[in-house]
Protein backbone atom coordinates (compact mmCIF):
# COMPACT_ATOMS: atom_id res chain seq x y z
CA UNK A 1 180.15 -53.47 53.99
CA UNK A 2 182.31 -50.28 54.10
CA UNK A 3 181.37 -47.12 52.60
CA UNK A 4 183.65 -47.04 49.98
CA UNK A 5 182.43 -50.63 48.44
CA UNK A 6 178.84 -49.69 48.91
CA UNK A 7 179.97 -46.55 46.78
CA UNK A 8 181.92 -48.57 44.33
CA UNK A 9 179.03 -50.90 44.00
CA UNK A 10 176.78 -48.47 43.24
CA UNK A 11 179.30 -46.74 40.49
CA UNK A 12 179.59 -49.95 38.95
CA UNK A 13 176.61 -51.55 38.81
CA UNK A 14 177.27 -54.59 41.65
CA UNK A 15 174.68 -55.72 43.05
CA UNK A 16 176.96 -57.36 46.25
CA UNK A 17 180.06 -56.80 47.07
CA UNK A 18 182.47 -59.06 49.28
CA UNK A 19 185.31 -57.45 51.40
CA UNK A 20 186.16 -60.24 53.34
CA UNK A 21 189.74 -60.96 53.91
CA UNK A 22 189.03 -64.81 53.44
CA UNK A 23 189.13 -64.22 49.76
CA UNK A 24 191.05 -66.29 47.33
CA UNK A 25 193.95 -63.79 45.77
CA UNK A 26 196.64 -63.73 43.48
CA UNK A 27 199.54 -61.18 44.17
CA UNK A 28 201.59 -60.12 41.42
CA UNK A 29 204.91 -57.40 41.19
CA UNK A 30 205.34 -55.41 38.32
CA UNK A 31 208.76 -53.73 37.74
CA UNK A 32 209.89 -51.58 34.79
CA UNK A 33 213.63 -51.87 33.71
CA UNK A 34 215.33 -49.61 31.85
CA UNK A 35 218.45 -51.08 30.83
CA UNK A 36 221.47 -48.91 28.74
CA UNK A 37 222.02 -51.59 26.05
CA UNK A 38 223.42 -50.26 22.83
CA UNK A 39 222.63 -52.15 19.30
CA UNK A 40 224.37 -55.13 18.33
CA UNK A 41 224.62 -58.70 20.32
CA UNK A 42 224.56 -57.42 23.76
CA UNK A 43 221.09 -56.33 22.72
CA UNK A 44 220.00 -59.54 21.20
CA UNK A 45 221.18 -61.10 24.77
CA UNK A 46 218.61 -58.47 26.41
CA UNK A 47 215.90 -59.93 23.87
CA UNK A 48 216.98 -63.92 24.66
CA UNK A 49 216.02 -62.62 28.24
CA UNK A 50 212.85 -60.95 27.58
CA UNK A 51 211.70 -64.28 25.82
CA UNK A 52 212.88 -66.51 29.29
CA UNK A 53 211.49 -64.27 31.67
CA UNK A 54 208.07 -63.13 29.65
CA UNK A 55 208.70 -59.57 29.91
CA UNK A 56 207.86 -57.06 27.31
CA UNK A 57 209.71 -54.10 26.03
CA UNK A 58 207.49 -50.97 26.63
CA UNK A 59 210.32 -48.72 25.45
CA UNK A 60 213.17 -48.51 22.74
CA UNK A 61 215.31 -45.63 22.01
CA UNK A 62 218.49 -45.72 20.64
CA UNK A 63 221.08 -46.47 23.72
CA UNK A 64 218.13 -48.13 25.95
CA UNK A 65 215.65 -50.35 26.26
CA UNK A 66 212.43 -50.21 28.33
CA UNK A 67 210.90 -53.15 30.28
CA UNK A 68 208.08 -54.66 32.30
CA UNK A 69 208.37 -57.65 33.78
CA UNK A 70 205.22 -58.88 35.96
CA UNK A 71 204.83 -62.27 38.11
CA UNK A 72 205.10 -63.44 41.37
CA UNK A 73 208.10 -61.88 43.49
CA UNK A 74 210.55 -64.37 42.97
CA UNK A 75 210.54 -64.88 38.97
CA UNK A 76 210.59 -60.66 39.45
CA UNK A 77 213.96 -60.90 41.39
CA UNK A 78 215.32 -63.22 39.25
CA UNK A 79 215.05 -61.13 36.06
CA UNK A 80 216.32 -58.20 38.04
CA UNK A 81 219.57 -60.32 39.11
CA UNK A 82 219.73 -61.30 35.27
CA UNK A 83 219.94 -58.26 34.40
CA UNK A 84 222.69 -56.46 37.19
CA UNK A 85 224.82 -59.89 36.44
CA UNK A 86 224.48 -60.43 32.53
CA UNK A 87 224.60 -56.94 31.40
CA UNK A 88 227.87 -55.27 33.32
């Protein structure tokens, strides 16, 4: 076990700790958006694309919007090619 999991262990009350890269994972990408978008329908386009892709806004202000979209790297691309081809 490396130092730094023996230290984490003991900071954290674990009792074993497994470093082994034969581990079962799950790798996710998290990209933030913030996207110029003033009121009226093209914003209501930017919210039928938040509901398809499952993103959330973290941020609204009066010309932008803010948001996080999180998944696997290819439903990440995909809302990031929705957006630089919907929203021109």
């Amino acid at each position: 076990m490396a130092y730094s999991a023996v230290l984490w262990a003991r900071l954290h009350g674990f009792a074993a700790f497994d470093t082994s890269a034969e581990m079962r994972h799950a790798e996710r990408e998290l990209v933030l958006m913030k996207l110029r978008v003033p009121p009226g329908p093209a914003r209501a386009e930017v919210m039928q694309l938040v509901d398809v892709f499952r993103a959330r806004v973290v941020d609204v202000s009066e010309k932008t919007l803010t948001l996080a979209v999180a998944g696997d790297a290819g439903k990440v691309s995909q809302a990031q090619k929705s957006e630089m081809d919907g929203l021109r």
